[in-house]
C-alpha atoms as a PDB file:
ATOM      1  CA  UNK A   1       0.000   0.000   0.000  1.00  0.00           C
ATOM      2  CA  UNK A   2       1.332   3.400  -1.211  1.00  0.00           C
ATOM      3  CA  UNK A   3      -0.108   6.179   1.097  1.00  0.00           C
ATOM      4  CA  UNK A   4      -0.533  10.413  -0.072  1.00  0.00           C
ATOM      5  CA  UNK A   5       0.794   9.903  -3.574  1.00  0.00           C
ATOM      6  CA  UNK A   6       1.212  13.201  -4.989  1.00  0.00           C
ATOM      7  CA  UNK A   7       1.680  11.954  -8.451  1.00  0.00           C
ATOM      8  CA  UNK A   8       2.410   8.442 -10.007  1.00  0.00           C
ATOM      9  CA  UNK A   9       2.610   7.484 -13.875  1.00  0.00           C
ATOM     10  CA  UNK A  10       1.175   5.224 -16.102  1.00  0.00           C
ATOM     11  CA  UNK A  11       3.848   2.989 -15.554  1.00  0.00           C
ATOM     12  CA  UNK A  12       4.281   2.875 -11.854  1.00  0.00           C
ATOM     13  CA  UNK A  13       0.341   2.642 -11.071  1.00  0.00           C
ATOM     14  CA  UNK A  14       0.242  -0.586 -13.092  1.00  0.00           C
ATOM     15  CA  UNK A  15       3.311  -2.023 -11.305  1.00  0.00           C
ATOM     16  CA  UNK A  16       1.698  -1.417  -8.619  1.00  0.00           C
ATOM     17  CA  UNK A  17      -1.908  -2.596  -9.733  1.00  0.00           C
ATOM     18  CA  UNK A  18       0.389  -6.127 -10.573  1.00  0.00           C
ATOM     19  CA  UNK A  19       1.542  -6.348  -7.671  1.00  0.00           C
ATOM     20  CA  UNK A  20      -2.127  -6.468  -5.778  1.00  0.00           C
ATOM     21  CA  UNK A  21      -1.014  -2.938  -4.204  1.00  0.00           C
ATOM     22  CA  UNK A  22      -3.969  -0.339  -3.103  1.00  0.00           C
ATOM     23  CA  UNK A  23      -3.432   3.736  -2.708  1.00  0.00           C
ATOM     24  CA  UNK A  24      -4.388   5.668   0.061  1.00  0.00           C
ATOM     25  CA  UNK A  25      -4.258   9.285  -1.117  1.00  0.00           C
ATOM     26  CA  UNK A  26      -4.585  12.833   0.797  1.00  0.00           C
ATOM     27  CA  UNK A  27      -6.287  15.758  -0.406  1.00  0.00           C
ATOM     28  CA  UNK A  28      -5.863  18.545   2.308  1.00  0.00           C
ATOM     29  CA  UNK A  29      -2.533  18.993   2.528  1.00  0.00           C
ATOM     30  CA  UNK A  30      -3.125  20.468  -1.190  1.00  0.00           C
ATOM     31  CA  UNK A  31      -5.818  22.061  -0.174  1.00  0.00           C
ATOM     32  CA  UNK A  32      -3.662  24.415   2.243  1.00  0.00           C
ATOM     33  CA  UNK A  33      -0.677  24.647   0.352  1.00  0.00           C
ATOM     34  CA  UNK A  34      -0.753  23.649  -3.647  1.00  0.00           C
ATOM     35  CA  UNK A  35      -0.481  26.001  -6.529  1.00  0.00           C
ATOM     36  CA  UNK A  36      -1.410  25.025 -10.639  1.00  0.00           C
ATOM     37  CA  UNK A  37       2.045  24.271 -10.580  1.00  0.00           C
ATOM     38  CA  UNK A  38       1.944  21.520  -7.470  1.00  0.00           C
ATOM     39  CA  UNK A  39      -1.436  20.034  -7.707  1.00  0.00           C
ATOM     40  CA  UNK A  40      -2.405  16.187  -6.921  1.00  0.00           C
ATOM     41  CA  UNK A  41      -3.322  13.952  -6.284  1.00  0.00           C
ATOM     42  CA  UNK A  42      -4.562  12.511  -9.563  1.00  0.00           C
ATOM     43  CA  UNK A  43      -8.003  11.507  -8.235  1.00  0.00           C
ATOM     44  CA  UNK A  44      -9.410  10.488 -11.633  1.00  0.00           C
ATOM     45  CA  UNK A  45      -6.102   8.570 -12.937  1.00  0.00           C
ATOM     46  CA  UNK A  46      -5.911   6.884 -10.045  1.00  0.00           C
ATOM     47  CA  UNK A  47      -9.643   5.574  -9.559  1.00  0.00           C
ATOM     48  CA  UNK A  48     -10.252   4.823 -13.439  1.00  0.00           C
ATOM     49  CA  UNK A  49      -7.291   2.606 -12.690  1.00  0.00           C
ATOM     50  CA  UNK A  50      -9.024   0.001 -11.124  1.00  0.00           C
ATOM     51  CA  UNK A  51      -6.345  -0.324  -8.153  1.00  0.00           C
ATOM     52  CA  UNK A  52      -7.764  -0.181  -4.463  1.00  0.00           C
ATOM     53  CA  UNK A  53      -8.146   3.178  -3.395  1.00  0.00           C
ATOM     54  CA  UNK A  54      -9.062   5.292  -0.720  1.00  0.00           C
ATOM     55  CA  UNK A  55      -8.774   8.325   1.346  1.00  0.00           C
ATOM     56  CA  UNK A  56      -7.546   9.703   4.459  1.00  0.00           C
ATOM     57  CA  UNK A  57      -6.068  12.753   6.285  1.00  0.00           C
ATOM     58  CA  UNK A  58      -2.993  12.622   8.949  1.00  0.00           C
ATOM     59  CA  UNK A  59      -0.703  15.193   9.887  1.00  0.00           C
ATOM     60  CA  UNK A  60      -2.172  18.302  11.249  1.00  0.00           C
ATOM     61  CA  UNK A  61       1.003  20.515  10.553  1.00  0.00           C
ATOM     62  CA  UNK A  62       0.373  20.355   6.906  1.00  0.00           C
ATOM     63  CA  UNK A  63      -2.670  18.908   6.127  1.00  0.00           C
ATOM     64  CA  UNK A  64      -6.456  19.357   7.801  1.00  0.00           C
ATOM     65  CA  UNK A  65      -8.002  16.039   9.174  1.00  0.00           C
ATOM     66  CA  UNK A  66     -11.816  17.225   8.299  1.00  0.00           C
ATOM     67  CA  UNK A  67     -12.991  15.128   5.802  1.00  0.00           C
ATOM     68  CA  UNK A  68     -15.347  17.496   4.362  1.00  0.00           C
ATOM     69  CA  UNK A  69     -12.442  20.038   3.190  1.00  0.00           C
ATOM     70  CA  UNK A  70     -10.800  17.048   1.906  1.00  0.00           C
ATOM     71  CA  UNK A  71     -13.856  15.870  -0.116  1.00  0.00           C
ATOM     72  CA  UNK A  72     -14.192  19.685  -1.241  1.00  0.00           C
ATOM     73  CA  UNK A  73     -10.910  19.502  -2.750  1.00  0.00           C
ATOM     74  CA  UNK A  74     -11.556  16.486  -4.427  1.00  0.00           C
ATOM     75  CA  UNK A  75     -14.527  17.487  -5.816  1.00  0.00           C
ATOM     76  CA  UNK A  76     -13.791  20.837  -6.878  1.00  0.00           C
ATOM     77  CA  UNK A  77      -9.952  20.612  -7.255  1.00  0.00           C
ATOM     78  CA  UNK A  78     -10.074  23.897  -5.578  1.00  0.00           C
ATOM     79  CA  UNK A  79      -7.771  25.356  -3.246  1.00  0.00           C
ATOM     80  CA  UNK A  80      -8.476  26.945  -0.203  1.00  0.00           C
ATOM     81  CA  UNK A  81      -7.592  30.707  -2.025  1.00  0.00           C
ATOM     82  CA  UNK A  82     -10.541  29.295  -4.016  1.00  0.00           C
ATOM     83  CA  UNK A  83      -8.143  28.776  -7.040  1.00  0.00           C
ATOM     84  CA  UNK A  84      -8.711  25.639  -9.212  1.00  0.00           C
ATOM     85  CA  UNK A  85      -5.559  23.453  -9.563  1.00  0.00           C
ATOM     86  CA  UNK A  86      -6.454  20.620  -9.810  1.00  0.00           C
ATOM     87  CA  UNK A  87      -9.658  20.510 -11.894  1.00  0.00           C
ATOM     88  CA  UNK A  88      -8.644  17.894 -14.867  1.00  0.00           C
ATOM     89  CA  UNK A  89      -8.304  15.160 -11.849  1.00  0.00           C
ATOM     90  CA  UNK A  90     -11.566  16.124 -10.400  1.00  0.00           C
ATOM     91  CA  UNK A  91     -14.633  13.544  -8.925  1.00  0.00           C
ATOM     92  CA  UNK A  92     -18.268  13.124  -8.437  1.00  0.00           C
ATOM     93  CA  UNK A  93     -19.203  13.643  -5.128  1.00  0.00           C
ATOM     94  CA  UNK A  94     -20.525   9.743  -4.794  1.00  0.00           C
ATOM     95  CA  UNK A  95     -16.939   8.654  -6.146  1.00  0.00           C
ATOM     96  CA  UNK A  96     -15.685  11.094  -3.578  1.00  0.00           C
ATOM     97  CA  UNK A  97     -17.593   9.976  -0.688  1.00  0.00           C
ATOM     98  CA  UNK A  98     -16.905   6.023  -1.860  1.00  0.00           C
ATOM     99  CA  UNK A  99     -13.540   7.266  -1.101  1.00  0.00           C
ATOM    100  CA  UNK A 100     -13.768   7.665   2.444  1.00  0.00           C
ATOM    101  CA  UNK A 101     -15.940   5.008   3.291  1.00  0.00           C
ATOM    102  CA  UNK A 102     -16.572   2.089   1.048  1.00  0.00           C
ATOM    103  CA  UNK A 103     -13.394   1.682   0.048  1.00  0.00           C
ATOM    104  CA  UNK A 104     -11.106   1.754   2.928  1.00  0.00           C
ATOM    105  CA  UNK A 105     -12.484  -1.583   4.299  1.00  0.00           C
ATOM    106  CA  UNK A 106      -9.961  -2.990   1.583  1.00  0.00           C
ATOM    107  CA  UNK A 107      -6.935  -1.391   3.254  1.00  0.00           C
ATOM    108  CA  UNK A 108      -7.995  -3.135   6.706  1.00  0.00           C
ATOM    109  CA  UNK A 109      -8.653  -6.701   4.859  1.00  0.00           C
ATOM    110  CA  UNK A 110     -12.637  -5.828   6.064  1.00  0.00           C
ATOM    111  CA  UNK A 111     -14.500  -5.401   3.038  1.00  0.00           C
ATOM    112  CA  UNK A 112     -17.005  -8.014   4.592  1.00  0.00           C
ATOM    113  CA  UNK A 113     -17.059  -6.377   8.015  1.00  0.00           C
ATOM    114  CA  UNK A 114     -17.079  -2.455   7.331  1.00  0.00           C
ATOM    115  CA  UNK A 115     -17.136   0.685   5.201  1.00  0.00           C
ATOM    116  CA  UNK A 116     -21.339   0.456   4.289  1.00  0.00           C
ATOM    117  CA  UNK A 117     -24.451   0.258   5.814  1.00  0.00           C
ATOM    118  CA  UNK A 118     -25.653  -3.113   6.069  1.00  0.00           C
ATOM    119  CA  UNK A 119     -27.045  -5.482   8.027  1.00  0.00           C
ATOM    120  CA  UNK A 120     -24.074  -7.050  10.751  1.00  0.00           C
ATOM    121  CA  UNK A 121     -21.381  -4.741   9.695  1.00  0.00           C
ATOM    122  CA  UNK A 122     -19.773  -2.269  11.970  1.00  0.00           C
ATOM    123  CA  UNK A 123     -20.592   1.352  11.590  1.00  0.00           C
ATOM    124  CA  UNK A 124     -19.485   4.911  12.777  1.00  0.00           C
ATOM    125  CA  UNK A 125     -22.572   7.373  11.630  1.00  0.00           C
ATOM    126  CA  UNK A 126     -22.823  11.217  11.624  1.00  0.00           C
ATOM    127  CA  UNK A 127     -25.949  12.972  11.162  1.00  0.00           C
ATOM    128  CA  UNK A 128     -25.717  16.024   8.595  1.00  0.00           C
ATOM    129  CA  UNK A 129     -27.892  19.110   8.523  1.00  0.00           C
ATOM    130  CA  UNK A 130     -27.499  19.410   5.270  1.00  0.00           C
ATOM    131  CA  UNK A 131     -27.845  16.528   2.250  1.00  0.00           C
ATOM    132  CA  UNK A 132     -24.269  15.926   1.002  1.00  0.00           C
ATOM    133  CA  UNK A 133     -25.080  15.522  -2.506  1.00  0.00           C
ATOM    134  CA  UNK A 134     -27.158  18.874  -2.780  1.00  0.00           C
ATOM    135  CA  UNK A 135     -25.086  21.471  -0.618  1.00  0.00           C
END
C-alpha cells in the first residue's frame, strides 16, 4: 500500500496494480498549500485505474483532518484561495464519498465487516444538517 501519492505514472500505477497494491491518497494537505504548478493527487487517474483506493487525512502541521475540506478539494480541485488546480483530476461527489468510506475496508482486509451500511457490519454514523449531494 502506497499512502498520499502526490503523483504516479502510467507505468508505476500498473506495477503497482500487478503487484495487488492499493493507494491511500490525501487531499488537504493540497488544499492548504498547492499552486497550478503543485497540484495532486490525480483523483481520476488513479480511480479509473481500477487499483484499491481510498482516502484519508494525517498530519495536522500540513494537512487538515476534516474530511469534508478534503472531499471539497476532491470534488472541486479547488484550493483553499478558491483557485482551481487541480480541476482535470476532479470527482463526483458519490466517487468522492466512496472514497472515504466504502473503500477503505480494503486497506484493513474488512471489506465483509465495514465501510457500508448493512445489516451485521460495523458502523461509525454522523448525522448532517445538510444533504451531502445537494449542498
Amino acid at each position: 500500500v502506497l499512502a498520499h501519492v502526490p503523483f504516479i505514472d502510467e507505468e508505476h500505477l500498473t506495477r503497482l496494480k500487478n503487484l495487488g497494491g492499493g493507494i491511500n491518497v490525501l487531499g488537504g494537505w493540497r488544499w492548504l498549500s498547492g499552486t497550478a504548478a503543485q497540484n495532486g493527487p490525480q483523483f481520476r487517474l488513479l480511480l479509473n485505474s481500477g487499483i484499491p483506493l481510498g482516502m484519508s487525512s494525517d498530519g495536522m502541521q500540513i494537512s487538515v483532518m476534516s474530511p469534508w475540506i478534503n472531499l471539497y478539494y476532491v470534488v472541486t480541485g479547488k484550493n483553499a484561495l478558491g483557485q482551481v488546480i487541480n480541476g482535470e483530476q476532479t470527482l463526483p461527489r458519490n466517487d468522492a464519498l466512496r472514497l472515504y468510506t466504502a473503500n477503505n475496508g480494503w486497506f484493513l482486509n474488512a471489506e465483509d465487516k465495514l465501510g457500508t451500511i448493512e445489516e451485521g457490519k460495523l458502523a461509525d454514523l454522523v448525522v448532517l444538517s445538510a444533504d451531502y449531494f445537494s449542498v
